[in-house]
Protein backbone atom coordinates (compact mmCIF):
# COMPACT_ATOMS: atom_id res chain seq x y z
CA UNK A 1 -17.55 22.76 8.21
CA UNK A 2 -16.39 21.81 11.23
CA UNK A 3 -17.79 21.07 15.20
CA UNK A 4 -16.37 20.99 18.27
CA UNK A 5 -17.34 17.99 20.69
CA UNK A 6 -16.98 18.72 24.52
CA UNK A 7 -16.37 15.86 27.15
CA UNK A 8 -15.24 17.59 30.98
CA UNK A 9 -12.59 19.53 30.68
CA UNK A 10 -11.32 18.30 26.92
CA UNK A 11 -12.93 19.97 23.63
CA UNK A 12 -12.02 18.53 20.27
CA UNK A 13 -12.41 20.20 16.36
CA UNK A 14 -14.49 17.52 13.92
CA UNK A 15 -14.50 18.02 9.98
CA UNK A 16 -17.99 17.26 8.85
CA UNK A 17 -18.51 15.72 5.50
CA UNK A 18 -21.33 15.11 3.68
CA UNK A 19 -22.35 12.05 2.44
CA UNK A 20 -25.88 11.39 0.38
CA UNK A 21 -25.40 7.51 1.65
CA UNK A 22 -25.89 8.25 5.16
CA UNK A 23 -29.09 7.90 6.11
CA UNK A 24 -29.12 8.37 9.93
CA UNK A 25 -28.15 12.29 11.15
CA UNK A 26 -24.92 11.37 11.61
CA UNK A 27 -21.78 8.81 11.22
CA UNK A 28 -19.07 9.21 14.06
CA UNK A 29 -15.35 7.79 12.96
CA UNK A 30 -12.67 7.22 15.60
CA UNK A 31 -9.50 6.43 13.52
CA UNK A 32 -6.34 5.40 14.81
CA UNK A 33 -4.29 8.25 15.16
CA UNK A 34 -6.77 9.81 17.36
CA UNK A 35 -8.60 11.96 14.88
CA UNK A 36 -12.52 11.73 14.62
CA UNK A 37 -14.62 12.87 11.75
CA UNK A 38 -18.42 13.01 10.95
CA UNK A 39 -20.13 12.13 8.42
CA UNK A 40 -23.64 14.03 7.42
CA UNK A 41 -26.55 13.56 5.02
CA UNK A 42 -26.45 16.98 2.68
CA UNK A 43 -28.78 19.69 4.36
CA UNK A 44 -28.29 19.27 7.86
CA UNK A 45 -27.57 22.48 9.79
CA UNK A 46 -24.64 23.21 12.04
CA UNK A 47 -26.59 22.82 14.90
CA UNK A 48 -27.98 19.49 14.21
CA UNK A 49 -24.66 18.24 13.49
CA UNK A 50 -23.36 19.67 16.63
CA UNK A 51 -25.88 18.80 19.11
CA UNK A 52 -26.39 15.14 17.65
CA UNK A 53 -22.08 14.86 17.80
CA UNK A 54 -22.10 16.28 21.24
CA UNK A 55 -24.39 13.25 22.27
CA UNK A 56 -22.22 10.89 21.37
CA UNK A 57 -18.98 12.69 23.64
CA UNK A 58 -18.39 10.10 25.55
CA UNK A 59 -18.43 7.27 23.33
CA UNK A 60 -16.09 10.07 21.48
CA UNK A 61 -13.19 10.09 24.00
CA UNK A 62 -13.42 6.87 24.99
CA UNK A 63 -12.62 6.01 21.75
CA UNK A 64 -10.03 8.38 20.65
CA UNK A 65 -8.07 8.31 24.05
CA UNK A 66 -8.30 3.96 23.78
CA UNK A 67 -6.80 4.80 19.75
CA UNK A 68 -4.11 7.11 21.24
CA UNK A 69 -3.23 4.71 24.09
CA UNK A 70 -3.02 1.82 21.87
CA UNK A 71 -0.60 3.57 19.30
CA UNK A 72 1.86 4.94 21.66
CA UNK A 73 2.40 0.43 22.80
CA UNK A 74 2.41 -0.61 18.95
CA UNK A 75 6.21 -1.35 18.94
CA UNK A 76 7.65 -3.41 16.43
CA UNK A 77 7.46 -7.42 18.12
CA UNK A 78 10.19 -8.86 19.12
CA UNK A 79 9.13 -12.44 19.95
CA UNK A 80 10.23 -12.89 23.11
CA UNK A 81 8.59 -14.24 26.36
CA UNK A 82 6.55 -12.05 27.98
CA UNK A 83 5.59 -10.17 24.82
CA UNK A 84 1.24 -9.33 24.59
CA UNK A 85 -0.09 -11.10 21.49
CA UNK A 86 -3.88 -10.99 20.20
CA UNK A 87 -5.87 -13.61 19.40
CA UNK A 88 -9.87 -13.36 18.66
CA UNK A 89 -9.42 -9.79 20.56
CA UNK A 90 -7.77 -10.97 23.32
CA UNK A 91 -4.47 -10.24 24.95
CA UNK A 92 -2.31 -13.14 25.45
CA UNK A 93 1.69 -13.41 26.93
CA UNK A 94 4.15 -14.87 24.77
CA UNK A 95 5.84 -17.72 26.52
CA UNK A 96 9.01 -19.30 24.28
CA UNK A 97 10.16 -22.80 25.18
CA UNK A 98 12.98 -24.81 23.19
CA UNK A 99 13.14 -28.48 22.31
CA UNK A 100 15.52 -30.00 20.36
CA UNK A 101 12.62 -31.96 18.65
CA UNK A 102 9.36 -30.21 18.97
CA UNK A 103 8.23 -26.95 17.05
CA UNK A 104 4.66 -26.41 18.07
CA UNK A 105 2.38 -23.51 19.04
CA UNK A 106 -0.35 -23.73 21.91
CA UNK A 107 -2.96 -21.61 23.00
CA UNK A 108 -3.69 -21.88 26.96
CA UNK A 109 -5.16 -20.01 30.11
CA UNK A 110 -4.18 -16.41 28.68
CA UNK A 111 -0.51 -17.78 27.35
CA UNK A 112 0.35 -18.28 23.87
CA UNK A 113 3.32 -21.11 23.83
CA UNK A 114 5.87 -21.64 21.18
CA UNK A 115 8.06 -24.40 21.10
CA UNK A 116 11.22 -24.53 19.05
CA UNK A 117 14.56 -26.05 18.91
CA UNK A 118 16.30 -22.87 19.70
CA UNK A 119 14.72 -19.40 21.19
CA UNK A 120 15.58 -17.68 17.68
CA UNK A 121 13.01 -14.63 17.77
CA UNK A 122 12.94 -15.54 13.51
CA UNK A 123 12.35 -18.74 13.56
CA UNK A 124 9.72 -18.17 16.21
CA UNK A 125 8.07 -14.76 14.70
CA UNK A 126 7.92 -17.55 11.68
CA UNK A 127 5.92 -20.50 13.39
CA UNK A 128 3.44 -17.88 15.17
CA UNK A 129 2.80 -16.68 11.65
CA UNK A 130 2.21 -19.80 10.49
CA UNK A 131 -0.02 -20.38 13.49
CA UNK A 132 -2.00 -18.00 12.62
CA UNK A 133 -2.61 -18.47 9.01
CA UNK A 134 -3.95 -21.65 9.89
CA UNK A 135 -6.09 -20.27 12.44
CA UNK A 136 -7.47 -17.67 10.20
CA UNK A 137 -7.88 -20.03 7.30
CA UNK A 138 -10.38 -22.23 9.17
CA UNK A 139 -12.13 -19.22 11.51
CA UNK A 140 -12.77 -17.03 8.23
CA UNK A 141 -14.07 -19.94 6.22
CA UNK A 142 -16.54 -20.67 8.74
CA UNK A 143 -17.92 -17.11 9.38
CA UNK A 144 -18.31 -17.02 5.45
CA UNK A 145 -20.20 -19.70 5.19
CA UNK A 146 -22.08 -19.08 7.92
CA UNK A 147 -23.22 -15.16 6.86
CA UNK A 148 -23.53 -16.60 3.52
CA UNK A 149 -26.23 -19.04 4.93
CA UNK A 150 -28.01 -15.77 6.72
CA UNK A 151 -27.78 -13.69 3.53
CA UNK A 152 -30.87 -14.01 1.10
CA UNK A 153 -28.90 -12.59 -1.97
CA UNK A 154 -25.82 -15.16 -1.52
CA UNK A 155 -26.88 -17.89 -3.47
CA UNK A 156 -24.02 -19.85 -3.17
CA UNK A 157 -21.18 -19.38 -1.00
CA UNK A 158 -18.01 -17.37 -2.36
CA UNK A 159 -15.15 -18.41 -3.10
CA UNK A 160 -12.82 -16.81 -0.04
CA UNK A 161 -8.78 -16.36 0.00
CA UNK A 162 -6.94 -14.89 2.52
CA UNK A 163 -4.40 -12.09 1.55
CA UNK A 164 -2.31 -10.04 3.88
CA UNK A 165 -2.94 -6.29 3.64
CA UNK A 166 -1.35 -3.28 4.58
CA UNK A 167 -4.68 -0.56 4.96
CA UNK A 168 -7.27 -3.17 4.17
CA UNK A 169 -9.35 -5.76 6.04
CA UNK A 170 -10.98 -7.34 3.23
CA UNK A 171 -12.40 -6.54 -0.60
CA UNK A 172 -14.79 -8.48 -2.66
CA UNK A 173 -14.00 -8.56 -6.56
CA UNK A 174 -15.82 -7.92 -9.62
CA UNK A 175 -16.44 -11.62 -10.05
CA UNK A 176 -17.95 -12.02 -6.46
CA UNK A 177 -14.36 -13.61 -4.42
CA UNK A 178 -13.62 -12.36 -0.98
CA UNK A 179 -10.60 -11.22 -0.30
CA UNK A 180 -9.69 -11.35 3.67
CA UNK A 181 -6.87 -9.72 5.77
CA UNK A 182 -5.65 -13.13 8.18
CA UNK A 183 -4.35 -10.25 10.35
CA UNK A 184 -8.27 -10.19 11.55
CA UNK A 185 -7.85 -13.39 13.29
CA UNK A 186 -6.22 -10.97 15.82
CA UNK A 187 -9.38 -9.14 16.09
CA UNK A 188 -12.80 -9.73 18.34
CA UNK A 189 -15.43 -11.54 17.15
CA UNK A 190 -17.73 -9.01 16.29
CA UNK A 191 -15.28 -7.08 14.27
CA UNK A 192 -14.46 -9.62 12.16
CA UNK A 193 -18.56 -10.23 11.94
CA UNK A 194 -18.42 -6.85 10.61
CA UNK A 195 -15.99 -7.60 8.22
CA UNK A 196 -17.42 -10.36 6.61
CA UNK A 197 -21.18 -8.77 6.42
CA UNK A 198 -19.29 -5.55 5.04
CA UNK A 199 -17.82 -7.56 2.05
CA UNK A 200 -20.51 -10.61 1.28
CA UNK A 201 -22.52 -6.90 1.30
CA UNK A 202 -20.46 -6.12 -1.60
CA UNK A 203 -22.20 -9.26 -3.58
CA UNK A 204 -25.31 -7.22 -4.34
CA UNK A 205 -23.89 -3.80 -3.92
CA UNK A 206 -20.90 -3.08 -5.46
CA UNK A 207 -20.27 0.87 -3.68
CA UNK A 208 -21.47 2.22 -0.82
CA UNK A 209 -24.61 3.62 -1.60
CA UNK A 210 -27.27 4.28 0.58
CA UNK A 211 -28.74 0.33 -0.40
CA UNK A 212 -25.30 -0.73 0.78
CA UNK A 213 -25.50 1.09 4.01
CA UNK A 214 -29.32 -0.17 4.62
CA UNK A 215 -28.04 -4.06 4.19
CA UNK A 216 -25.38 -3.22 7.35
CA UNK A 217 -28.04 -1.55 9.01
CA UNK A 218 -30.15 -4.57 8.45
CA UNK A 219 -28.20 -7.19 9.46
CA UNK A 220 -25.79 -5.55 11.89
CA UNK A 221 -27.23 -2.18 13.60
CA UNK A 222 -24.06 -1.97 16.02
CA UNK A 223 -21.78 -2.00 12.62
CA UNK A 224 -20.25 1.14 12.99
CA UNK A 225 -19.25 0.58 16.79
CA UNK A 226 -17.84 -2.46 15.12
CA UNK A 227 -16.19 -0.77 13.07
CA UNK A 228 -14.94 1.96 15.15
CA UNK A 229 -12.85 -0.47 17.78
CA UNK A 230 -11.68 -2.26 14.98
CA UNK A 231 -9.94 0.92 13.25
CA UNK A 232 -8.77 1.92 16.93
CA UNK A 233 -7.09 -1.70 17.14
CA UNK A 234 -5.55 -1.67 13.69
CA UNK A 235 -2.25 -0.78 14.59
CA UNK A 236 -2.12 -2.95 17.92
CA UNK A 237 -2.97 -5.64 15.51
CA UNK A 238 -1.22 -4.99 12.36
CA UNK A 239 2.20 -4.53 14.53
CA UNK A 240 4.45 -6.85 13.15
């Protein structure tokens, strides 16, 4: 099945899948080529799907023309001054400086500074990295332990290690670790909220089954807008 969502002048074709997990009429997903897909409980009509999809237009295109905006700027870095660069979901200008003795990175009034002994876009592209492991290491940690404290079914807090991953913000294994993408360190606070929730979630319920769903719901009601921008900044982020 598929629906057709009209916003002014612009109409766009949705696939509709059902899912039994959903338990609101409908799930909305933006991705970040531009396509958008619903999800449905089984049994709802045509109708309901379109008239509950053509609600939501606006949030719709808003969406899917910030997803198409942002891919046609994701350009391979090249670590240079005046280069954008996210941090926390913020946009901030690349400023190199060399030193003969100073390597250092510093975050200040909208400019992200890196210091090096010579302007080599490797050996900077290198320190930023580093920069931002270190950033993600402590930011994650703290948002895990501070969900976990929220959470009545995490009894103790999970073990957490960061792991860089190509179509993947995070996973939680069999034996209850978190896995974490330290690309997220890149994204707003909220999204990486999401994240978190989404896989100390996972402790209890290991799917996504309806339960699963009703713990997000719970806990997070604005999830899927959460989740939404986060998929349309994935490739701003991810760029590399």
């Amino acid at each position: 099945m598929n629906v057709a969502i009209r916003y002014g002048d612009e109409e766009i074709l949705c696939p509709v899948h059902e899912n039994p997990a959903v338990c609101s009429l409908i799930r909305i997903h933006v991705y970040p080529d531009g396509s958008v897909e619903i999800e449905s409980p089984p049994g709802k009509s045509h109708v309901e799907i379109q008239q509950a999809a053509q609600k939501r237009a606006r949030w719709v295109f808003d969406h899917r023309n910030s997803a198409i905006a942002a891919r046609k700027i994701a350009l391979p870095r090249e670590y240079v001054s005046g280069e954008t660069h996210f941090y926390l979901g913020r946009r901030h200008k690349l400023i190199v400086r060399t030193a003969k003795e100073d390597s250092s990175v510093r975050l200040m009034r909208g400019r992200l500074e890196v210091t090096a002994p010579v302007a080599d876009p490797a050996a900077v592209r290198r320190r930023l990295r580093e920069w931002y492991r270190e950033r993600a290491s402590d930011y994650l940690h703290r948002k895990v332990s501070d969900w976990s404290a929220l959470l009545p079914w995490v009894k103790s807090q999970p073990a957490l290690r960061l792991m860089a991953m190509s179509t993947q913000w995070g996973s939680c294994s069999p034996q209850g670790a978190i896995f974490l993408n330290p690309a997220l360190i890149r994204a707003p606070r909220h999204c990486i909220d999401y994240v978190v929730l989404h896989e100390l979630c996972h402790l209890a319920e290991h799917n996504h089954s309806k339960r699963f769903y009703a713990m997000l719901d719970r806990h997070m009601p604005d999830w899927e807008h959460a989740k939404s921008e986060l998929d349309g900044l994935a490739e701003l982020i991810l760029a590399d």
